[in-house]
C-alpha atoms as a PDB file:
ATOM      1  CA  UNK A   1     -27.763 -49.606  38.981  1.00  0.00           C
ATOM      2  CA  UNK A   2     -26.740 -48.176  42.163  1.00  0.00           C
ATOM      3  CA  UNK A   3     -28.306 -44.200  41.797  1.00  0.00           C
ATOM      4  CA  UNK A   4     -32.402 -45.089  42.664  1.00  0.00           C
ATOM      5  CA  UNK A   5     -32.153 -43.708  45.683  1.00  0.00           C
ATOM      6  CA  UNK A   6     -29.888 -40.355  44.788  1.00  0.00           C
ATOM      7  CA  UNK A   7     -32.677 -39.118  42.473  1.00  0.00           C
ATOM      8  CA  UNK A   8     -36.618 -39.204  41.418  1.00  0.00           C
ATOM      9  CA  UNK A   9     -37.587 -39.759  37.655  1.00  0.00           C
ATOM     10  CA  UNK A  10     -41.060 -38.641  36.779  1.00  0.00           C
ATOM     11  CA  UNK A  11     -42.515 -38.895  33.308  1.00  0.00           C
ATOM     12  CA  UNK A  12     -38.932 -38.733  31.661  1.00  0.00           C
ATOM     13  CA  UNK A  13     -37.720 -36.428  33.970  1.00  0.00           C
ATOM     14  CA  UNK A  14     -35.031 -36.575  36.605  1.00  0.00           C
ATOM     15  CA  UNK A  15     -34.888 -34.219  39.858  1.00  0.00           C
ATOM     16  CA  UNK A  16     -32.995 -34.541  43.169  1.00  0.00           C
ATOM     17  CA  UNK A  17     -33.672 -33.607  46.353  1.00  0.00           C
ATOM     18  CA  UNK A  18     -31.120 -31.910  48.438  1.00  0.00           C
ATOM     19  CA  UNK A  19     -30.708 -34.968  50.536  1.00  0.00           C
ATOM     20  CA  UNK A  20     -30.434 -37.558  48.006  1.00  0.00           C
ATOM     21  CA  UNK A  21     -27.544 -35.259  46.313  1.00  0.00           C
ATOM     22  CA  UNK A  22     -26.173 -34.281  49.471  1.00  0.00           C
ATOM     23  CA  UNK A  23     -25.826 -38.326  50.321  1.00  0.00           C
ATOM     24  CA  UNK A  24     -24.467 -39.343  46.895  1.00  0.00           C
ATOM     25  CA  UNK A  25     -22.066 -36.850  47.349  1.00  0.00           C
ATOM     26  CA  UNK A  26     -20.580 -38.284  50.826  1.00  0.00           C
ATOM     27  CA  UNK A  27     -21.692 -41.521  50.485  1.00  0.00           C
ATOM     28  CA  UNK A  28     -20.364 -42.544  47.330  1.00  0.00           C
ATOM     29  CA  UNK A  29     -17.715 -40.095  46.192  1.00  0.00           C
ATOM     30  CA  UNK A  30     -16.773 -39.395  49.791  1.00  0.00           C
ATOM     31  CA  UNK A  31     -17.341 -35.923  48.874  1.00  0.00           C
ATOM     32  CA  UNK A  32     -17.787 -33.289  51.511  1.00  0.00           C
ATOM     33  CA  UNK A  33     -17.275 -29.977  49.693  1.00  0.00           C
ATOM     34  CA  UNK A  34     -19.862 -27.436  51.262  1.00  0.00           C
ATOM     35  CA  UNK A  35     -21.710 -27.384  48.046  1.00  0.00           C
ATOM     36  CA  UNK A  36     -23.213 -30.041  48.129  1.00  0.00           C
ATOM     37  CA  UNK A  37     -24.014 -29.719  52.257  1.00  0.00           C
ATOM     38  CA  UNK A  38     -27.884 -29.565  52.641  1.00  0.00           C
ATOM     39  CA  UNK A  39     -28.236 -26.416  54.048  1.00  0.00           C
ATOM     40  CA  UNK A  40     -26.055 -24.725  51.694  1.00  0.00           C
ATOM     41  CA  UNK A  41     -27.062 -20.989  50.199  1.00  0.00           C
ATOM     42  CA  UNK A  42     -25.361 -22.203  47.349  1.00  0.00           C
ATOM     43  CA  UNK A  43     -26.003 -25.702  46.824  1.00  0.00           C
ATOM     44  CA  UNK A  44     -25.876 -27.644  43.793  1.00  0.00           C
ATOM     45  CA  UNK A  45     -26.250 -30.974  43.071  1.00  0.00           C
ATOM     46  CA  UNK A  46     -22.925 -33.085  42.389  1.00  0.00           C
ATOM     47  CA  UNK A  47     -21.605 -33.054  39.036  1.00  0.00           C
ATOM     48  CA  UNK A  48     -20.049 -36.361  39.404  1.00  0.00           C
ATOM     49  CA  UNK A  49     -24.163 -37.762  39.948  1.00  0.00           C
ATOM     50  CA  UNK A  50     -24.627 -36.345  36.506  1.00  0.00           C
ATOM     51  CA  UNK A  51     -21.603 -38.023  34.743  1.00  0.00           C
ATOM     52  CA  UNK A  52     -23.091 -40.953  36.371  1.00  0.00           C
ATOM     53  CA  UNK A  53     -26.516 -40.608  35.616  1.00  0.00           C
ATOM     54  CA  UNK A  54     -25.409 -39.789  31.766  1.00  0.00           C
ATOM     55  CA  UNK A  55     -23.422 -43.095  31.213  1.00  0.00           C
ATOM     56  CA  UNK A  56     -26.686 -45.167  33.153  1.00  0.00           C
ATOM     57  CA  UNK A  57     -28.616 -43.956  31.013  1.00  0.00           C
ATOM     58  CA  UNK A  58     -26.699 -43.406  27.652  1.00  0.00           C
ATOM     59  CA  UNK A  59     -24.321 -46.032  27.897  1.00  0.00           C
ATOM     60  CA  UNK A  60     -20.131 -45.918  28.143  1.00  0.00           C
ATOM     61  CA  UNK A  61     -18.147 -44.429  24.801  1.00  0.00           C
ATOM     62  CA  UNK A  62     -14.374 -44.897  23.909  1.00  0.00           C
ATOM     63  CA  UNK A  63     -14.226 -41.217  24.191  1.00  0.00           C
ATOM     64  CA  UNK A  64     -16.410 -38.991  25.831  1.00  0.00           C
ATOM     65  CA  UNK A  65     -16.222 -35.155  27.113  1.00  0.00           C
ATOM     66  CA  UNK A  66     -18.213 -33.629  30.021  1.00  0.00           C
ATOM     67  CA  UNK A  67     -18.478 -29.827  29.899  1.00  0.00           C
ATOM     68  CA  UNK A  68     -20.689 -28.539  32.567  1.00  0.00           C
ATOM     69  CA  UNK A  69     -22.421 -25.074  32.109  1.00  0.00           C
ATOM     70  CA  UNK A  70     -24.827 -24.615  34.953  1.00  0.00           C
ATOM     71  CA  UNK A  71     -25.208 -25.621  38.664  1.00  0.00           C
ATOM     72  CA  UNK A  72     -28.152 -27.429  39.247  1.00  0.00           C
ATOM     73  CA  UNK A  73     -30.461 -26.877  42.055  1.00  0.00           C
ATOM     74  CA  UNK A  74     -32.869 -29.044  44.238  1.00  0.00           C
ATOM     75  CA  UNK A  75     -36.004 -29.393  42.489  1.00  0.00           C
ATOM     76  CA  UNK A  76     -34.484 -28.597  38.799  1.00  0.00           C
ATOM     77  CA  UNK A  77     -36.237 -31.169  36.212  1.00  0.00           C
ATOM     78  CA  UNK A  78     -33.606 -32.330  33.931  1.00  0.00           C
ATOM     79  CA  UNK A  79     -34.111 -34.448  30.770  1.00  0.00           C
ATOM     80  CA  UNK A  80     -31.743 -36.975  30.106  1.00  0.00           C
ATOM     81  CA  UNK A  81     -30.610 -38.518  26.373  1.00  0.00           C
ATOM     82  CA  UNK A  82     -31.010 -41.681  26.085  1.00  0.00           C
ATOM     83  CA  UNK A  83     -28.295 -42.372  23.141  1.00  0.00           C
ATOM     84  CA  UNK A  84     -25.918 -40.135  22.153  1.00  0.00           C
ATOM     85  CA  UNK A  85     -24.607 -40.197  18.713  1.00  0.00           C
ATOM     86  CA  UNK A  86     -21.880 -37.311  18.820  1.00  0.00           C
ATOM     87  CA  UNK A  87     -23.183 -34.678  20.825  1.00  0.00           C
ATOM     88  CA  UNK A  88     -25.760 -33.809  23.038  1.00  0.00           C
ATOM     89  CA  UNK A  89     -26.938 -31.661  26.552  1.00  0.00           C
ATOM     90  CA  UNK A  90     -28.609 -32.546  29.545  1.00  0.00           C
ATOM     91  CA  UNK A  91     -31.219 -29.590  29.743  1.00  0.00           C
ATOM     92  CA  UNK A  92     -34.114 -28.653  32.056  1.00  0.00           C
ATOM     93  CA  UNK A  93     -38.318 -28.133  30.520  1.00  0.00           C
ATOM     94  CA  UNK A  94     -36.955 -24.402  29.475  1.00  0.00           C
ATOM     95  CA  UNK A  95     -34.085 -25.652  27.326  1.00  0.00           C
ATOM     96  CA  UNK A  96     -31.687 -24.479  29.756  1.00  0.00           C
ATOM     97  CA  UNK A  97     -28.306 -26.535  29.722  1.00  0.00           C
ATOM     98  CA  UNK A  98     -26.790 -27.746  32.166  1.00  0.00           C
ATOM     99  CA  UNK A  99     -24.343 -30.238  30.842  1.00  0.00           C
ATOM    100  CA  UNK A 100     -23.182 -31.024  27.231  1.00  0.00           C
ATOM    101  CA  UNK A 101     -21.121 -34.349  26.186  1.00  0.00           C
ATOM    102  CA  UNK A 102     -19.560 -34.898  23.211  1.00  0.00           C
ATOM    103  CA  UNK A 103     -18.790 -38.998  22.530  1.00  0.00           C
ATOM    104  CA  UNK A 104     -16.908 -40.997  20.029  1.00  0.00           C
ATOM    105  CA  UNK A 105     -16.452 -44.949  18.919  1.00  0.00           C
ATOM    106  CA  UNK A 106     -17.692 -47.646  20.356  1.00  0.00           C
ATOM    107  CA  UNK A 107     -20.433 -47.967  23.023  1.00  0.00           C
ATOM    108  CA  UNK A 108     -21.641 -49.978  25.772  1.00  0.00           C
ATOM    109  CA  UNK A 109     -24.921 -50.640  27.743  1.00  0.00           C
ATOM    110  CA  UNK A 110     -22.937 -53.432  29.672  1.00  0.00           C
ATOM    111  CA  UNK A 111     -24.107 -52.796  33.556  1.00  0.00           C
ATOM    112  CA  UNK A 112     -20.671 -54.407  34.925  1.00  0.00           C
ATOM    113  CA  UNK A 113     -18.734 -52.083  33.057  1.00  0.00           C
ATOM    114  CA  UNK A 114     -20.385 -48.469  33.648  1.00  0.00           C
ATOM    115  CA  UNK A 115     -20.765 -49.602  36.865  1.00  0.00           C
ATOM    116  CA  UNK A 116     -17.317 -50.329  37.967  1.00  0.00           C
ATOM    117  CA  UNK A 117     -16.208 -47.338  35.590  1.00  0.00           C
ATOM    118  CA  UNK A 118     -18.835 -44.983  37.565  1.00  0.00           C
ATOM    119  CA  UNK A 119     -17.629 -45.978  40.763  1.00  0.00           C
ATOM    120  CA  UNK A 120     -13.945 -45.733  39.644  1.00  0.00           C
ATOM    121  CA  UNK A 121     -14.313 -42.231  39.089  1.00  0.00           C
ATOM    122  CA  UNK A 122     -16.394 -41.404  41.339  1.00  0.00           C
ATOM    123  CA  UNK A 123     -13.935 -41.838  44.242  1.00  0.00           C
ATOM    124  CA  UNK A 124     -11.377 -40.567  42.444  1.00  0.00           C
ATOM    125  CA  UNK A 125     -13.000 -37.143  41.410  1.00  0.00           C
ATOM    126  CA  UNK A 126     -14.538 -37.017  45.194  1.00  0.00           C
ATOM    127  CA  UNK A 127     -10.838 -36.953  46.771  1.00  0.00           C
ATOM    128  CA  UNK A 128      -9.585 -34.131  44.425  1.00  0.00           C
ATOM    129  CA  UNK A 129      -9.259 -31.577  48.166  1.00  0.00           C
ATOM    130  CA  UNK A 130      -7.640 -31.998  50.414  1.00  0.00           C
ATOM    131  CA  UNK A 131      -5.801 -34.860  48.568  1.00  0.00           C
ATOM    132  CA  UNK A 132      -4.530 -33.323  45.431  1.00  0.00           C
ATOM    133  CA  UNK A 133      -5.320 -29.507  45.374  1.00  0.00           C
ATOM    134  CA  UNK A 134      -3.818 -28.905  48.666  1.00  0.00           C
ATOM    135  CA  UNK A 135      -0.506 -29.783  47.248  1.00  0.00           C
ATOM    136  CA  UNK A 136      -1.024 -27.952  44.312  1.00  0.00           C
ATOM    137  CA  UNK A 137      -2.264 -24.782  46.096  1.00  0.00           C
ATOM    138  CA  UNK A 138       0.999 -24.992  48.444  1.00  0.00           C
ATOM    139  CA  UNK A 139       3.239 -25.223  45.269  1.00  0.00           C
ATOM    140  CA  UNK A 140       2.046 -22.591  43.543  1.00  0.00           C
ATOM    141  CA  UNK A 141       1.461 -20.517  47.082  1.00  0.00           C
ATOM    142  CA  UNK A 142      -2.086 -19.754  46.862  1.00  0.00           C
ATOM    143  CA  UNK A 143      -5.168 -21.004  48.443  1.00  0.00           C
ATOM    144  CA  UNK A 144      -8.836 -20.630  48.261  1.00  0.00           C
ATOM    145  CA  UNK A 145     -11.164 -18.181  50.482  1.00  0.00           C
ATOM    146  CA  UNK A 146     -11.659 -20.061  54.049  1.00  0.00           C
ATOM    147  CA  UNK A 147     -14.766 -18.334  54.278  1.00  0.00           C
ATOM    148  CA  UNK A 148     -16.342 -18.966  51.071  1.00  0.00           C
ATOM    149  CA  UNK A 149     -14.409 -21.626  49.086  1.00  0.00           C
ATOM    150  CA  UNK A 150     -15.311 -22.089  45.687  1.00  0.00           C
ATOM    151  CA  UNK A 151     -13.806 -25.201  43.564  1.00  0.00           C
ATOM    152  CA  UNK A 152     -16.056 -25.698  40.544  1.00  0.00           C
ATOM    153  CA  UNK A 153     -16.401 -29.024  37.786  1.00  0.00           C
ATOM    154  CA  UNK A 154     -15.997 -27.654  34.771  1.00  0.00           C
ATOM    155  CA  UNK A 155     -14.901 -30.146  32.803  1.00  0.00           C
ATOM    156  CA  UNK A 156     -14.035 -33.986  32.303  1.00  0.00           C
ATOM    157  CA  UNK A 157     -12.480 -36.214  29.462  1.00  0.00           C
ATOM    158  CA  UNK A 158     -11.917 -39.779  29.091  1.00  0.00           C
ATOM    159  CA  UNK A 159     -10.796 -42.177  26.268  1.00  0.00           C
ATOM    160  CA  UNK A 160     -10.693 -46.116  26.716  1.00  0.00           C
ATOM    161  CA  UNK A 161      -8.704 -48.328  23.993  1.00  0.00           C
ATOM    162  CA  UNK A 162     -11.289 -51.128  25.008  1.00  0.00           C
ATOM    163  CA  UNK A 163     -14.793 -51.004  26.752  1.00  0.00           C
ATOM    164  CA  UNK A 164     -13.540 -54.970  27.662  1.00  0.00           C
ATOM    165  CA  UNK A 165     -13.445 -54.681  31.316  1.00  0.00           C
ATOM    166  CA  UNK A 166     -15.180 -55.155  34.305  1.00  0.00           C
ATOM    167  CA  UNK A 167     -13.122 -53.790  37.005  1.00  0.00           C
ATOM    168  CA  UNK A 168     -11.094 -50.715  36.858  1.00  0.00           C
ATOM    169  CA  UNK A 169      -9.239 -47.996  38.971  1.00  0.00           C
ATOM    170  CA  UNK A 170      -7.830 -44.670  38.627  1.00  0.00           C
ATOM    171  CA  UNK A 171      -4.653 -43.755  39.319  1.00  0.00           C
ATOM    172  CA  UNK A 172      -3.011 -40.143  39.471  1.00  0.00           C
ATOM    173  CA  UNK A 173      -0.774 -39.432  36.353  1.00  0.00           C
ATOM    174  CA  UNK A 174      -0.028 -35.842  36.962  1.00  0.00           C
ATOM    175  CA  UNK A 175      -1.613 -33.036  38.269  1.00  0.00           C
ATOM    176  CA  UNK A 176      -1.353 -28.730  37.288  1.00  0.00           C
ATOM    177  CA  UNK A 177      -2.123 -25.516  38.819  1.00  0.00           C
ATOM    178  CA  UNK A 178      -2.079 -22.677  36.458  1.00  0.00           C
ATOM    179  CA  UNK A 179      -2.934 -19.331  38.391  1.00  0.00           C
ATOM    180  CA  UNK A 180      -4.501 -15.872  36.868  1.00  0.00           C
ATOM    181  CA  UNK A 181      -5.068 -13.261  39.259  1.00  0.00           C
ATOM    182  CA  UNK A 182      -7.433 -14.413  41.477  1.00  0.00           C
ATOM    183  CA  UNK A 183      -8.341 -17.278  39.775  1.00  0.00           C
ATOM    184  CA  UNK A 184      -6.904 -20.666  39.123  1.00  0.00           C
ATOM    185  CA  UNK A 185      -6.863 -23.570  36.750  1.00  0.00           C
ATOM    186  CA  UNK A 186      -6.383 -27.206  37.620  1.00  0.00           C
ATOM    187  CA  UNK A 187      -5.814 -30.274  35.491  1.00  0.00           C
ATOM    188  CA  UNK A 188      -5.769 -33.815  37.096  1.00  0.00           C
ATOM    189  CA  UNK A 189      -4.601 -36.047  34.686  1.00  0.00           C
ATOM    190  CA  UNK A 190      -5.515 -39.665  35.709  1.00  0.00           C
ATOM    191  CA  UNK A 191      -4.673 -43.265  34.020  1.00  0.00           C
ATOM    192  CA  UNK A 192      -7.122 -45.848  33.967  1.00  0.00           C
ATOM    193  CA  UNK A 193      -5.967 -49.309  35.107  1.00  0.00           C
ATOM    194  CA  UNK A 194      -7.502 -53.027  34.747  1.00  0.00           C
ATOM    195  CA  UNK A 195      -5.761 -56.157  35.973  1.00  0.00           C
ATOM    196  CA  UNK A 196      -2.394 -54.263  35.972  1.00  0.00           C
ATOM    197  CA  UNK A 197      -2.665 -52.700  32.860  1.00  0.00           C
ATOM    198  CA  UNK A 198      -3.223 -49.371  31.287  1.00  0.00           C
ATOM    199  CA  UNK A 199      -6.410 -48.843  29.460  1.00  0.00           C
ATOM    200  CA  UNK A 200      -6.825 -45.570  29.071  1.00  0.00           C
ATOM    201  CA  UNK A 201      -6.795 -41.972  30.226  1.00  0.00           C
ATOM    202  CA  UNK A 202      -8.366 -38.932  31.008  1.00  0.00           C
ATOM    203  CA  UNK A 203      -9.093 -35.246  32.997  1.00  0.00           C
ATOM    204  CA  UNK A 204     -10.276 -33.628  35.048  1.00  0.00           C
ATOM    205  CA  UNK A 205     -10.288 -29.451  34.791  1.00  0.00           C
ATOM    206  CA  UNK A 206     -11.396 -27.709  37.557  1.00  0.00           C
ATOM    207  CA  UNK A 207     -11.764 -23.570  38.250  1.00  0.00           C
ATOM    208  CA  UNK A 208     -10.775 -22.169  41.867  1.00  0.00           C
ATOM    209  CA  UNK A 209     -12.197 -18.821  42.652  1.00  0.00           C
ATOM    210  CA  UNK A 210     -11.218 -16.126  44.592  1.00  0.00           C
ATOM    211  CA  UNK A 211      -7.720 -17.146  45.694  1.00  0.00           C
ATOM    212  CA  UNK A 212      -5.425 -15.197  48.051  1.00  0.00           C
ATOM    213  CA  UNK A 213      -1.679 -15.492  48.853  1.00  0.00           C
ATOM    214  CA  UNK A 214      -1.147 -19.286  51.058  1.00  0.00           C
ATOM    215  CA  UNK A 215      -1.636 -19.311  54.550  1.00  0.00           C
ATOM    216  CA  UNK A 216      -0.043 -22.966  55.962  1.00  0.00           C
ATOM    217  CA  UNK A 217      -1.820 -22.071  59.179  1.00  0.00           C
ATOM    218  CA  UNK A 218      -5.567 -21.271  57.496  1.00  0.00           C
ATOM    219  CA  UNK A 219      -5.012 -24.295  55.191  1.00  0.00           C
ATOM    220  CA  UNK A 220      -4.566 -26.732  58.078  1.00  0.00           C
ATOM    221  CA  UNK A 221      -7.958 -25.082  59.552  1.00  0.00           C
ATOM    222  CA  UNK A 222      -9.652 -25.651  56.366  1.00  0.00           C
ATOM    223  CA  UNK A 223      -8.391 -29.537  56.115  1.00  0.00           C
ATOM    224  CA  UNK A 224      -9.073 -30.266  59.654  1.00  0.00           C
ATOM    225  CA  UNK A 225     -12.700 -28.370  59.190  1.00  0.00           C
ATOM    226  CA  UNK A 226     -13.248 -31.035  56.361  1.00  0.00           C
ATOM    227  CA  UNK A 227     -11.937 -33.914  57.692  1.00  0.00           C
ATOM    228  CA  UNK A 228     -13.864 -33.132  61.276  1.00  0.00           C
ATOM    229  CA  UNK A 229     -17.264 -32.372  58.860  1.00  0.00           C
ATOM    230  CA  UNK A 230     -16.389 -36.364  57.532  1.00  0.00           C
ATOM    231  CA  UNK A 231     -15.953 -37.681  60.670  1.00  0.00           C
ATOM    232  CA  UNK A 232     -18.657 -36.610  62.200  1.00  0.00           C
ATOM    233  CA  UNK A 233     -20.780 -37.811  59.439  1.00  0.00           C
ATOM    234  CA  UNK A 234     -19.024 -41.216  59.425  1.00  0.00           C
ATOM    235  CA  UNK A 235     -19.587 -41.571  62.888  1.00  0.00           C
END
């Protein structure tokens, strides 16, 4: 499809650079988390390019689970199912995992359909902050360290009544905050919409790290920081 250029398969094997991760994360999920920056000490390579790798390469499912369990680096070599019958985990030559999905009913190879699914989500996952956890951080009057913000994937879920469809969008359903000490839990929950009509659902859980009592002033720093780090790069 559309991810040759965000990463380099060798012999079975998938790696990315820090550039090509760096520009699938702005350039298609309009991403700019420091994470993924290229000069980041602790970079890691978009989880959303995984999710989209996994259904290239594996095909779309009615219902499907993404739990990641390690960041991946530049330079990591990552193999890649092919078909998944129930389970299985994205893991690098030591049998390290990195990502494990769990799928159920029907499948699809169609390119139309993962495609417009992969972009769907994409953009939707990439404008999570400021768009969505901003509110939620005001609300529950926390906020994340300015000086070393750390908003983690953990976790996504999706089921589909019908893999008939060739264009598709997300839309916000609701979205939660659940705080514990210095940590926090989010849940997006997001409808998926085709021609006007609902075809499914799914979520998006996310962990926040080392949170500290809400600062409007520090939080409009942090936004216009990001926004000014898009700009430029938009430019």
């Amino acid at each position: 499809m559309f991810l040759e250029s965000y990463c380099n398969n060798a012999a079975g094997k998938i790696n990315f650079t820090r550039q090509q991760a760096s520009d699938f994360a702005k350039k298609i999920a309009d991403d700019f988390n420091p994470l993924h920056d290229v000069d980041a000490k602790r970079f890691c390579v978009p989880g959303d390019l995984l999710f989209s790798l996994t259904l290239e390469k594996s095909g779309l499912s009615q219902e499907m689970k993404f739990t990641f369990s390690g960041m991946v680096n530049d330079g990591v070599e990552l193999i890649f199912p092919d078909h998944i019958e129930s389970h299985a985990a994205i893991i690098d030559e030591n049998d390290k995992e990195y990502l494990t999905i769990d799928v159920s009913g029907e499948n699809t190879k169609e390119v139309t359909t993962i495609s417009a699914l992969t972009k769907a989500y994409v953009e939707f996952s990439g404008h999570t902050f400021p768009h969505i956890l901003v509110a939620l951080m005001a609300e529950k009057q926390v906020m994340i360290n300015p000086t070393r913000p750390m908003v983690m994937y953990e976790s996504m879920s999706i089921h589909l009544d019908t893999l008939n469809f060739h264009e598709v969008n997300l839309e916000l359903a609701t979205s939660t905050l659940s705080i514990e000490g210095k940590r926090g839990v989010a849940d997006l929950i997001f409808n998926l919409m085709s021609n006007g009509k609902k075809i499914g659902h799914g979520k998006k859980h996310m962990l926040l790290s080392g949170l500290r009592p809400y600062e409007q002033s520090v939080i409009d720093a942090i936004v216009q920081e990001y926004n000014d780090k898009k700009a430029k790069f938009v430019a």
